[in-house]
N, C-alpha and C. Protein backbone atom coordinates (compact mmCIF):
# COMPACT_ATOMS: atom_id res chain seq x y z
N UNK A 1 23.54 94.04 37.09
CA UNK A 1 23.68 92.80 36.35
C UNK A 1 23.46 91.59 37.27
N UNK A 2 23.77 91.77 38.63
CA UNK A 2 24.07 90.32 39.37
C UNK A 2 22.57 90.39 39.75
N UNK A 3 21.63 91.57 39.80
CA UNK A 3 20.35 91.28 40.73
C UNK A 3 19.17 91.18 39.28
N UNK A 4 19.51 90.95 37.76
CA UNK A 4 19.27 90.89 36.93
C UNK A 4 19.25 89.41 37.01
N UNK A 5 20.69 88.64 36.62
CA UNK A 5 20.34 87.20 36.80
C UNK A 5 19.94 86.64 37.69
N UNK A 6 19.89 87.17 38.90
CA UNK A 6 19.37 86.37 40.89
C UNK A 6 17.98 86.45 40.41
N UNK A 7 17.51 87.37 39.77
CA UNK A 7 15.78 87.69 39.31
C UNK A 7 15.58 87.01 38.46
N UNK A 8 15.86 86.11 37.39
CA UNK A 8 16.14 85.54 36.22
C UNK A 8 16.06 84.08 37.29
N UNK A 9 17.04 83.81 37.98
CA UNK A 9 17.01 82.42 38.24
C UNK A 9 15.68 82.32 39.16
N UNK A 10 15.18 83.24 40.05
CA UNK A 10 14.33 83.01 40.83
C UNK A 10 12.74 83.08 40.33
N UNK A 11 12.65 83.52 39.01
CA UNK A 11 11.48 83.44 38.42
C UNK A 11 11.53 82.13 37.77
N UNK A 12 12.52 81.64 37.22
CA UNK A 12 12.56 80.01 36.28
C UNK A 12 12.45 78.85 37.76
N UNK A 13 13.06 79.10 38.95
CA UNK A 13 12.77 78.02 39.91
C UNK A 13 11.26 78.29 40.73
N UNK A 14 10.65 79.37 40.92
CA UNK A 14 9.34 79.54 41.01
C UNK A 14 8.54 79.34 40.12
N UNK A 15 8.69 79.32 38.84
CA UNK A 15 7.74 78.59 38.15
C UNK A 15 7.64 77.07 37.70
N UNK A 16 9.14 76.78 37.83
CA UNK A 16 9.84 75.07 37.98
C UNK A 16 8.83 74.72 39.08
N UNK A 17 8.90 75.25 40.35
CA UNK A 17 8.15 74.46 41.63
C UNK A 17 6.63 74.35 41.44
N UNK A 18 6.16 75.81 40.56
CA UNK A 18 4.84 75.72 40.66
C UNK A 18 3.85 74.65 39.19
N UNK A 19 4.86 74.16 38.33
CA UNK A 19 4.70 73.71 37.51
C UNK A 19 4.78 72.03 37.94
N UNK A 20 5.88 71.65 38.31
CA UNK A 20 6.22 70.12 38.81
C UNK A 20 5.64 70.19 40.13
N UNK A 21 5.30 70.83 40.96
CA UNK A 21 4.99 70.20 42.74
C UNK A 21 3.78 70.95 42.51
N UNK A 22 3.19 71.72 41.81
CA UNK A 22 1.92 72.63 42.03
C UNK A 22 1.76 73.45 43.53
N UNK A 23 2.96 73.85 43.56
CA UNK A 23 3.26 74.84 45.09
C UNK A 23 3.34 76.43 44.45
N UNK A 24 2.92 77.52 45.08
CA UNK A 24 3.26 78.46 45.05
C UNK A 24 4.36 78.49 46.02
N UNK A 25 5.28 78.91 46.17
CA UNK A 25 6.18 78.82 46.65
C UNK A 25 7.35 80.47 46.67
N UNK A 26 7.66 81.02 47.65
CA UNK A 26 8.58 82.21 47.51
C UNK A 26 10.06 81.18 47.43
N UNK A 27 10.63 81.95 46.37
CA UNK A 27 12.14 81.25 46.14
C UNK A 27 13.23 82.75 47.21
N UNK A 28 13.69 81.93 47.99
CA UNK A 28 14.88 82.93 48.09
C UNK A 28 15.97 82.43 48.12
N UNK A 29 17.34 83.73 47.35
CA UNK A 29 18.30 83.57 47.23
C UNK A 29 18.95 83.88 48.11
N UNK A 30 20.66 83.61 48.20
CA UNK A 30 21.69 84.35 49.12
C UNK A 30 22.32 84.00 48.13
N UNK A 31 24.02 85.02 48.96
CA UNK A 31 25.04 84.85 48.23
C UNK A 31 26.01 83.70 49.20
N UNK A 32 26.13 82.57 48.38
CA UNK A 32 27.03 81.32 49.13
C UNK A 32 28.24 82.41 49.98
N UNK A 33 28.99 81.70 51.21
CA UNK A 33 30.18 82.23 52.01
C UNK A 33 31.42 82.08 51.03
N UNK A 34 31.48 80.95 50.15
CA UNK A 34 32.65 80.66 49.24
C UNK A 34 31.84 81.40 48.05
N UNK A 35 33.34 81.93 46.74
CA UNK A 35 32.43 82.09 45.55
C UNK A 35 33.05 80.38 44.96
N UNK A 36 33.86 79.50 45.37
CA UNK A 36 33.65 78.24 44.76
C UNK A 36 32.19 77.44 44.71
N UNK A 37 31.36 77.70 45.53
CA UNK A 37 29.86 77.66 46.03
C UNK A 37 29.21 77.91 45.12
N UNK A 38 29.86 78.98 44.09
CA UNK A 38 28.83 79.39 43.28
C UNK A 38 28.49 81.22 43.41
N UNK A 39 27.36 82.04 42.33
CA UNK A 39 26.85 83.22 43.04
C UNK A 39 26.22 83.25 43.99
N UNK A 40 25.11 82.37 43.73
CA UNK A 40 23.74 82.53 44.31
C UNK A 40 23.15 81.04 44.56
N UNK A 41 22.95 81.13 45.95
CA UNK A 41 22.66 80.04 46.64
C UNK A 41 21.19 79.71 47.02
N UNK A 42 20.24 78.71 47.12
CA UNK A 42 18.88 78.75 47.82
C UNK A 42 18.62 77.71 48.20
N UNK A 43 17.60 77.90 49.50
CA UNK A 43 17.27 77.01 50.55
C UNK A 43 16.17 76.57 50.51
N UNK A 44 15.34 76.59 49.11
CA UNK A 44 14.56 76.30 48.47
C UNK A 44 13.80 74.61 49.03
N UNK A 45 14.91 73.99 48.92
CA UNK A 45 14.07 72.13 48.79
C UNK A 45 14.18 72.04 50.41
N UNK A 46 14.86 73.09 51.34
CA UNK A 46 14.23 72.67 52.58
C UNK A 46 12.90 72.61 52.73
N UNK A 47 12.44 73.60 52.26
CA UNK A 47 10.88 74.22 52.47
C UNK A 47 9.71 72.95 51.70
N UNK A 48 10.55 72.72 50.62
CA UNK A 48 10.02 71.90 49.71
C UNK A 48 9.62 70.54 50.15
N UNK A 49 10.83 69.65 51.30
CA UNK A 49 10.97 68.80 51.67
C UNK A 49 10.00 68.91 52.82
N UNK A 50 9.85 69.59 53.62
CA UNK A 50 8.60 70.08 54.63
C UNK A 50 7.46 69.68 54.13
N UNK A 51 7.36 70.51 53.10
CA UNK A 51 5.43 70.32 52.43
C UNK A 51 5.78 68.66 52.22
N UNK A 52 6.22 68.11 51.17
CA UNK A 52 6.43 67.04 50.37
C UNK A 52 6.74 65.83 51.01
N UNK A 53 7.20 66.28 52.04
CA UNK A 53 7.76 64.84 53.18
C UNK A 53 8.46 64.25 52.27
N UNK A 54 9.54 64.73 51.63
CA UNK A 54 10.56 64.24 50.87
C UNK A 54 12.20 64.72 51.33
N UNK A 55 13.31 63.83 51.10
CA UNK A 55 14.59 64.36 51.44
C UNK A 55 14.85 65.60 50.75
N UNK A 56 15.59 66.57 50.92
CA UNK A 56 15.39 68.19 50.20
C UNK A 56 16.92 67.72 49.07
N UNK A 57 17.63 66.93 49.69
CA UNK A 57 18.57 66.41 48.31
C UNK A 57 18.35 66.10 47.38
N UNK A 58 17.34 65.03 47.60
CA UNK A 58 16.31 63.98 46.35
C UNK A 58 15.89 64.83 45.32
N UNK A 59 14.72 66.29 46.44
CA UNK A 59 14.48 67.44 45.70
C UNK A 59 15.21 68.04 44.70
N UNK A 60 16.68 68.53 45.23
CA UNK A 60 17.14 69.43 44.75
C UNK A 60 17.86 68.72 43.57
N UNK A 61 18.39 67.26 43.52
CA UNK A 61 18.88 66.31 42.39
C UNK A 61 17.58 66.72 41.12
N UNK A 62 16.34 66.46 41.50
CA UNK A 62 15.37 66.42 40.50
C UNK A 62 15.11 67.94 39.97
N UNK A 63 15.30 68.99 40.70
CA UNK A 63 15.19 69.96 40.50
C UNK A 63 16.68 70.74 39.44
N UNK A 64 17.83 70.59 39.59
CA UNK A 64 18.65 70.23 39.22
C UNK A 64 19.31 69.91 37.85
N UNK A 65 18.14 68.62 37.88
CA UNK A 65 18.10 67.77 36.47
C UNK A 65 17.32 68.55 35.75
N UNK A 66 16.21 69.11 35.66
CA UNK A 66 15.18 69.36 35.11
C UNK A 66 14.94 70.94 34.84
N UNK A 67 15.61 71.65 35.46
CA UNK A 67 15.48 72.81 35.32
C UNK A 67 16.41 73.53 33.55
N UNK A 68 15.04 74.26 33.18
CA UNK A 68 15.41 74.09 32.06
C UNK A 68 16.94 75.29 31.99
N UNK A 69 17.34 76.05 30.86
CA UNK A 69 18.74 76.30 31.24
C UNK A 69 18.15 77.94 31.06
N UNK A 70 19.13 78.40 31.72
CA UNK A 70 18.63 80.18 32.14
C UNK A 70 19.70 80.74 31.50
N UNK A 71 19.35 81.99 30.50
CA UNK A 71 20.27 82.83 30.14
C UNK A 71 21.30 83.54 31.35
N UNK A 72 22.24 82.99 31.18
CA UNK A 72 23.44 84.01 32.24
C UNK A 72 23.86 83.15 33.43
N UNK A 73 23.44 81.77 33.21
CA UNK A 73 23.35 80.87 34.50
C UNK A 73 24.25 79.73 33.85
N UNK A 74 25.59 79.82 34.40
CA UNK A 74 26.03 78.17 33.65
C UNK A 74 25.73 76.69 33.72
N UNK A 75 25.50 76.56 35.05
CA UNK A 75 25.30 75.51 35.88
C UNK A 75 24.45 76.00 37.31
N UNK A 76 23.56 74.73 37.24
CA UNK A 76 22.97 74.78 38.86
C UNK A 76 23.19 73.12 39.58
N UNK A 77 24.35 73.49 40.65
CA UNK A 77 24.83 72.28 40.92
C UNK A 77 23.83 72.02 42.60
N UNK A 78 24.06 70.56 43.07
CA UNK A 78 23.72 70.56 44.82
C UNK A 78 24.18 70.70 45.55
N UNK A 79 24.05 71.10 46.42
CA UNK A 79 25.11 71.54 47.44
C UNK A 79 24.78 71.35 48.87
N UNK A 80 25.61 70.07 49.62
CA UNK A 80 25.21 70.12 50.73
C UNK A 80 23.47 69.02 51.28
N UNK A 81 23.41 69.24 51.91
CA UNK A 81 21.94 68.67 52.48
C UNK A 81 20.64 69.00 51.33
N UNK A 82 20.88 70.33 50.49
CA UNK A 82 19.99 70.00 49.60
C UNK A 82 20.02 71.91 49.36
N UNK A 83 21.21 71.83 49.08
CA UNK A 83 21.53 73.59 48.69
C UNK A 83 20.96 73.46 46.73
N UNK A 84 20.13 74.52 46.28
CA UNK A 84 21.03 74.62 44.84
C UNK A 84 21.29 75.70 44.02
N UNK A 85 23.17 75.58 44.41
CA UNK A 85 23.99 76.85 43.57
C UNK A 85 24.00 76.84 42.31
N UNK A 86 23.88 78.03 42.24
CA UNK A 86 24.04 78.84 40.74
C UNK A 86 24.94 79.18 40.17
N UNK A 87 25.93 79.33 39.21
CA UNK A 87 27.35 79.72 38.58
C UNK A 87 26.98 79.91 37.54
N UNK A 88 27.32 81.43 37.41
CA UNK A 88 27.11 82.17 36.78
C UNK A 88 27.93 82.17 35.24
N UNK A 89 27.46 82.80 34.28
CA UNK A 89 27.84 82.30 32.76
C UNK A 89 29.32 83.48 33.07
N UNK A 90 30.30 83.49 33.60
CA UNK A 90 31.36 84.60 33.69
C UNK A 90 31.86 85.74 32.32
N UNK A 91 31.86 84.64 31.54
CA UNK A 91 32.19 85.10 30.22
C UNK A 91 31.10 86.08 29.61
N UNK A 92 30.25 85.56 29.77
CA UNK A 92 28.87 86.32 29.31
C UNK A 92 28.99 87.27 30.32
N UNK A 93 28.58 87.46 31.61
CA UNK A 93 28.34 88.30 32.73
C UNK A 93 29.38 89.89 31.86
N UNK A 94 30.87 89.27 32.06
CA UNK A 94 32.06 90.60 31.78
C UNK A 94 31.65 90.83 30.57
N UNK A 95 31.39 90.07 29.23
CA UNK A 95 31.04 90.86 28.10
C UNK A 95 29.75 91.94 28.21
N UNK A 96 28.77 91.33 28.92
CA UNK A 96 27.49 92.30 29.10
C UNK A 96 28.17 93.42 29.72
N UNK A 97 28.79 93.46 31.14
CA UNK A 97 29.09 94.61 31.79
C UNK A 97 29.82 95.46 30.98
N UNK A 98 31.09 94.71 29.59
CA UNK A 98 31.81 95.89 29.30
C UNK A 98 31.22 96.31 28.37
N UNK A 99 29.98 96.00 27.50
CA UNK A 99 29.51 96.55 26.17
C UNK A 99 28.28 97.15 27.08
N UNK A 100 27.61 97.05 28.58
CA UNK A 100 27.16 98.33 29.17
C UNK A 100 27.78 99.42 29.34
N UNK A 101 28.94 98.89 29.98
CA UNK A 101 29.65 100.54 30.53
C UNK A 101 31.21 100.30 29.68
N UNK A 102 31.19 100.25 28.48
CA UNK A 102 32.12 100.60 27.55
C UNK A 102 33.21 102.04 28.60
N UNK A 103 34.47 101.71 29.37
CA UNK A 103 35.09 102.32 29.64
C UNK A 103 36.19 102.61 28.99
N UNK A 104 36.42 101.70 27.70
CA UNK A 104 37.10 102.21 27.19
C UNK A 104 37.25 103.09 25.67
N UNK A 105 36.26 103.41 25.88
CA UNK A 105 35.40 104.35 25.09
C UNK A 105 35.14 105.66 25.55
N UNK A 106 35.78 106.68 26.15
CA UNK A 106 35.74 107.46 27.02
C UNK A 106 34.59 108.70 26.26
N UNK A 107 33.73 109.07 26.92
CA UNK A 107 32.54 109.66 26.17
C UNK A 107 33.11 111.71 26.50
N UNK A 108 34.27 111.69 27.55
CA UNK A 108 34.72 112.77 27.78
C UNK A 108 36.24 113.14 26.85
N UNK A 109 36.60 114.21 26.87
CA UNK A 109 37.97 114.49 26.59
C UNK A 109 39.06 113.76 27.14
N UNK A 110 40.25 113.34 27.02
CA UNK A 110 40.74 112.46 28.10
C UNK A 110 41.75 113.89 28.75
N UNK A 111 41.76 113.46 30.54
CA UNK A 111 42.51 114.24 31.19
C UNK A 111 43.52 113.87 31.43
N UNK A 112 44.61 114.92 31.56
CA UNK A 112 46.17 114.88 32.09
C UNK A 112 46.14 114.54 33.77
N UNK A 113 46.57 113.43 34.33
CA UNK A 113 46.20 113.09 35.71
C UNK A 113 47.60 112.79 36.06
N UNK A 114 47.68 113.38 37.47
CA UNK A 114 48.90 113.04 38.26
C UNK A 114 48.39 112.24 39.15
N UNK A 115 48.94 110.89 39.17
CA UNK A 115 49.35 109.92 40.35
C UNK A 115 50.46 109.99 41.09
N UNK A 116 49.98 110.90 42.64
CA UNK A 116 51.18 110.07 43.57
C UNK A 116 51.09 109.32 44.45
N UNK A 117 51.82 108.57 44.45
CA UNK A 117 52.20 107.49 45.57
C UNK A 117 53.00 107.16 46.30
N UNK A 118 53.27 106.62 47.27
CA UNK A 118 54.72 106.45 48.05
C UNK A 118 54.79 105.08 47.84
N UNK A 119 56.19 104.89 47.28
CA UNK A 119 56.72 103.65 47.36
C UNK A 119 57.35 103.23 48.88
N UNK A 120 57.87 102.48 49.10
CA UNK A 120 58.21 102.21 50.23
C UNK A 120 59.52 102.94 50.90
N UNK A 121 59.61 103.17 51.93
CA UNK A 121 60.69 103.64 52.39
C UNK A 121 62.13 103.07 52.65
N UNK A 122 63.36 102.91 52.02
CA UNK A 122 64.10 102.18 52.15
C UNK A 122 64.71 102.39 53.07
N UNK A 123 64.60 103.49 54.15
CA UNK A 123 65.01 103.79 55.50
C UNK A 123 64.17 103.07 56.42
N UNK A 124 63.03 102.61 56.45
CA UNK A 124 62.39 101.57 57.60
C UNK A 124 62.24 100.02 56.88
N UNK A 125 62.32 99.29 57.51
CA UNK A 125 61.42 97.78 57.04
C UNK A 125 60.08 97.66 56.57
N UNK A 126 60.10 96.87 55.36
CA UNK A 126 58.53 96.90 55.17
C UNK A 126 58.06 96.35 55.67
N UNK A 127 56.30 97.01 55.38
CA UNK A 127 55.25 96.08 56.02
C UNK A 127 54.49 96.16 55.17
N UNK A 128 53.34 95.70 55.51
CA UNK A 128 51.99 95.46 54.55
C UNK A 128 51.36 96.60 54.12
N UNK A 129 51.32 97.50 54.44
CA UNK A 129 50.76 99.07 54.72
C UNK A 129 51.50 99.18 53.55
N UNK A 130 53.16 99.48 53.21
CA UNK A 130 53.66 99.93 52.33
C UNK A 130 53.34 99.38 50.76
N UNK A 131 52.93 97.84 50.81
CA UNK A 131 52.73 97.31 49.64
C UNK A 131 51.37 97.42 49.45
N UNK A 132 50.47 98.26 50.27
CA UNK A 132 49.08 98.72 50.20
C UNK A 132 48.77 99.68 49.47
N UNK A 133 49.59 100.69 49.49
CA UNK A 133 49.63 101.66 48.89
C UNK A 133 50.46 101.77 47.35
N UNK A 134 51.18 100.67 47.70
CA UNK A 134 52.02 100.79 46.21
C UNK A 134 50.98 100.02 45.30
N UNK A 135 49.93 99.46 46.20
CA UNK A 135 49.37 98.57 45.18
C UNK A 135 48.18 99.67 44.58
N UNK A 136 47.49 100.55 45.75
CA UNK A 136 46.70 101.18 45.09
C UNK A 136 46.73 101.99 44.56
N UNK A 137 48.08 103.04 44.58
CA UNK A 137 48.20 103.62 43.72
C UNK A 137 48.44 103.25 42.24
N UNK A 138 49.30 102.14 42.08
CA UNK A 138 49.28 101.68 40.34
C UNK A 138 48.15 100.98 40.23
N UNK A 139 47.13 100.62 41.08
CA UNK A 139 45.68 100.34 40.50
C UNK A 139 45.19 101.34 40.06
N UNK A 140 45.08 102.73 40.58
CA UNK A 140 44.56 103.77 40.28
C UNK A 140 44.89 104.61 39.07
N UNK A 141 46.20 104.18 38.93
CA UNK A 141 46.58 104.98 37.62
C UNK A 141 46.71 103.73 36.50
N UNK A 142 46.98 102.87 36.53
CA UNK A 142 46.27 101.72 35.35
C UNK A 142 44.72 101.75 34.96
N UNK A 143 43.69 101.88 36.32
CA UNK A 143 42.40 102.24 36.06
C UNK A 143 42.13 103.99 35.34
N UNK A 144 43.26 104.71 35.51
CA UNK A 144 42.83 106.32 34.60
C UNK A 144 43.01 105.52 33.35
N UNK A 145 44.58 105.17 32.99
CA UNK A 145 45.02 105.03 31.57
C UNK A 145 43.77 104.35 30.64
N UNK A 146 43.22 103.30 31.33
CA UNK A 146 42.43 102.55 30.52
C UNK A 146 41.15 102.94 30.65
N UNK A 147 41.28 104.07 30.92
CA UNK A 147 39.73 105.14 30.63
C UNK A 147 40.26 105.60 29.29
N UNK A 148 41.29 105.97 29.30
CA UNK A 148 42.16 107.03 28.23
C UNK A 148 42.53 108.03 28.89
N UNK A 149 42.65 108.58 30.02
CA UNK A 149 43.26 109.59 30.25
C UNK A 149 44.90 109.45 30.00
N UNK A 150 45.59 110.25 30.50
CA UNK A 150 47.27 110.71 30.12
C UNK A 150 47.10 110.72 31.98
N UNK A 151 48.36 109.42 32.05
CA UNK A 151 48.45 109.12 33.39
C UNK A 151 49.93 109.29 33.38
N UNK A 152 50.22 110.36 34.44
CA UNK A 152 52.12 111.01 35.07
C UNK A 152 51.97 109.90 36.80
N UNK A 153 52.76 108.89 36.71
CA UNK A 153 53.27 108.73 37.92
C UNK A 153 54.00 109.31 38.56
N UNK A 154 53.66 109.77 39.92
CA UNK A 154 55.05 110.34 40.74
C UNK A 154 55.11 109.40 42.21
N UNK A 155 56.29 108.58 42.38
CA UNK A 155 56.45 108.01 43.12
C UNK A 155 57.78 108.52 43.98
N UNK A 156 57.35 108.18 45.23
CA UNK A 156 58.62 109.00 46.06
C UNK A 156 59.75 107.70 46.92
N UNK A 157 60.56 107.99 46.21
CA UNK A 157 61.50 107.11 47.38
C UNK A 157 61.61 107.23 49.07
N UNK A 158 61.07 108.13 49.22
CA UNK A 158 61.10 107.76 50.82
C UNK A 158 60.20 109.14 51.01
N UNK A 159 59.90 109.18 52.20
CA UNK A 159 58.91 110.41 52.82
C UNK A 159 60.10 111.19 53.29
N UNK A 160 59.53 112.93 54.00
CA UNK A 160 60.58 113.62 54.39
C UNK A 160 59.92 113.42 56.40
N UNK A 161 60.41 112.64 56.87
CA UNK A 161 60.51 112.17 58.13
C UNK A 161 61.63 112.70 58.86
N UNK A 162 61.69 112.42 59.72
CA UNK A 162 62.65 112.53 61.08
C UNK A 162 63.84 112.15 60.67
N UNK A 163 63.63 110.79 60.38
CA UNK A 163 65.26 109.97 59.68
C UNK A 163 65.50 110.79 58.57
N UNK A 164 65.19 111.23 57.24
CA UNK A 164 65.43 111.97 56.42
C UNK A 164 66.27 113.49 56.84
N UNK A 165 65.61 113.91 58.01
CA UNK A 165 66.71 115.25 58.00
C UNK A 165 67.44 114.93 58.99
N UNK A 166 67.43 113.74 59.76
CA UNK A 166 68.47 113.46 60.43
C UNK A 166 70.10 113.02 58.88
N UNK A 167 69.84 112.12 58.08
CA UNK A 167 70.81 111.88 57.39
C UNK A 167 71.11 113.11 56.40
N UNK A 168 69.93 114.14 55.69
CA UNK A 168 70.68 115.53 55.71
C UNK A 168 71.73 115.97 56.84
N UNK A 169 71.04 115.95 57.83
CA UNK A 169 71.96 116.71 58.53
C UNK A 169 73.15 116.13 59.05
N UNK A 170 73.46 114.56 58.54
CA UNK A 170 74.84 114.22 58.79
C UNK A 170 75.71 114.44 57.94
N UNK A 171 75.23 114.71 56.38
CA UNK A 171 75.97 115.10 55.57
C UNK A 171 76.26 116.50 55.63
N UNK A 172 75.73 117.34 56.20
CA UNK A 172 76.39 118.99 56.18
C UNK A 172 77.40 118.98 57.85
N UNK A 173 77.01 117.88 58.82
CA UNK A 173 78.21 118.13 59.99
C UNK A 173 79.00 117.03 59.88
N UNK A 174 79.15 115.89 58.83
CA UNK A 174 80.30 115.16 59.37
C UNK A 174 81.24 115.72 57.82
């Protein structure tokens, strides 16, 4: 889906350039470092500003303005010295993905699945590790259920460690 619309925007701004500047021109994308940035980022009106002996901002304002509107693309804002990001239609994007891969529509029998996990140990201090696992295990079994399978949690109050049969074994000698 994401290299569906990056292909989508990069055919409407290659033919935008070759239509208004009469440039053949290769458009390339990236993905911005922030997603506040946007999906898909291009460095487009540098190149532009080169040929054109024009500021690549000026460019990318007119480019910007004028670009007509792309299925799956919400906005194409400027960015920077003469960036222009793409933000993506979100709403649209998750409806396409879930009426592609309808998961909750399970096309199999649903299975009986055991989840285990360790909750944290109330014999050591937590750390991050422990809420790592608590997290992925109820990701994992929220992601069966809403397949449809029949999801059994088994979560353990503590592991059987060193400290564990040490406090057995204070209860059978004191």
């Amino acid at each position: 889906m994401y290299s569906t619309l990056t292909n989508r925007l990069r055919g409407t701004l290659e033919e935008h350039i070759r239509q208004t500047y009469r440039l053949e021109l290769p458009v390339v994308l990236e993905r911005p470092p922030k997603i506040e940035m946007g999906e898909a980022a291009s460095p487009v009106c540098f190149e532009l500003a080169k040929r054109l002996k024009r500021a690549p901002r000026q460019i990318a304002l007119e480019i910007a303005a004028q670009l007509p509107p792309i299925e799956g693309i919400a906005r194409v804002e400027v960015a920077g010295g003469g960036y222009l990001n793409a933000f993506f239609d979100r709403e649209a994007f998750w409806t396409r993905v879930l009426e592609e891969r309808d998961c909750r529509a399970p096309s199999r029998k649903p299975d009986k699945v055991i989840v285990e996990h360790t909750s944290i140990n109330p014999n050591k201090a937590a750390h991050i590790g422990h809420v790592r696992n608590a997290v992925l295990g109820d990701t994992m079994a929220r992601t069966l259920r809403y397949a449809g399978d029949t999801v059994y949690v088994q979560n353990y109050l503590s592991s059987t460690g060193v400290h564990v049969a040490d406090v057995v074994m204070g209860f059978f000698y004191m």
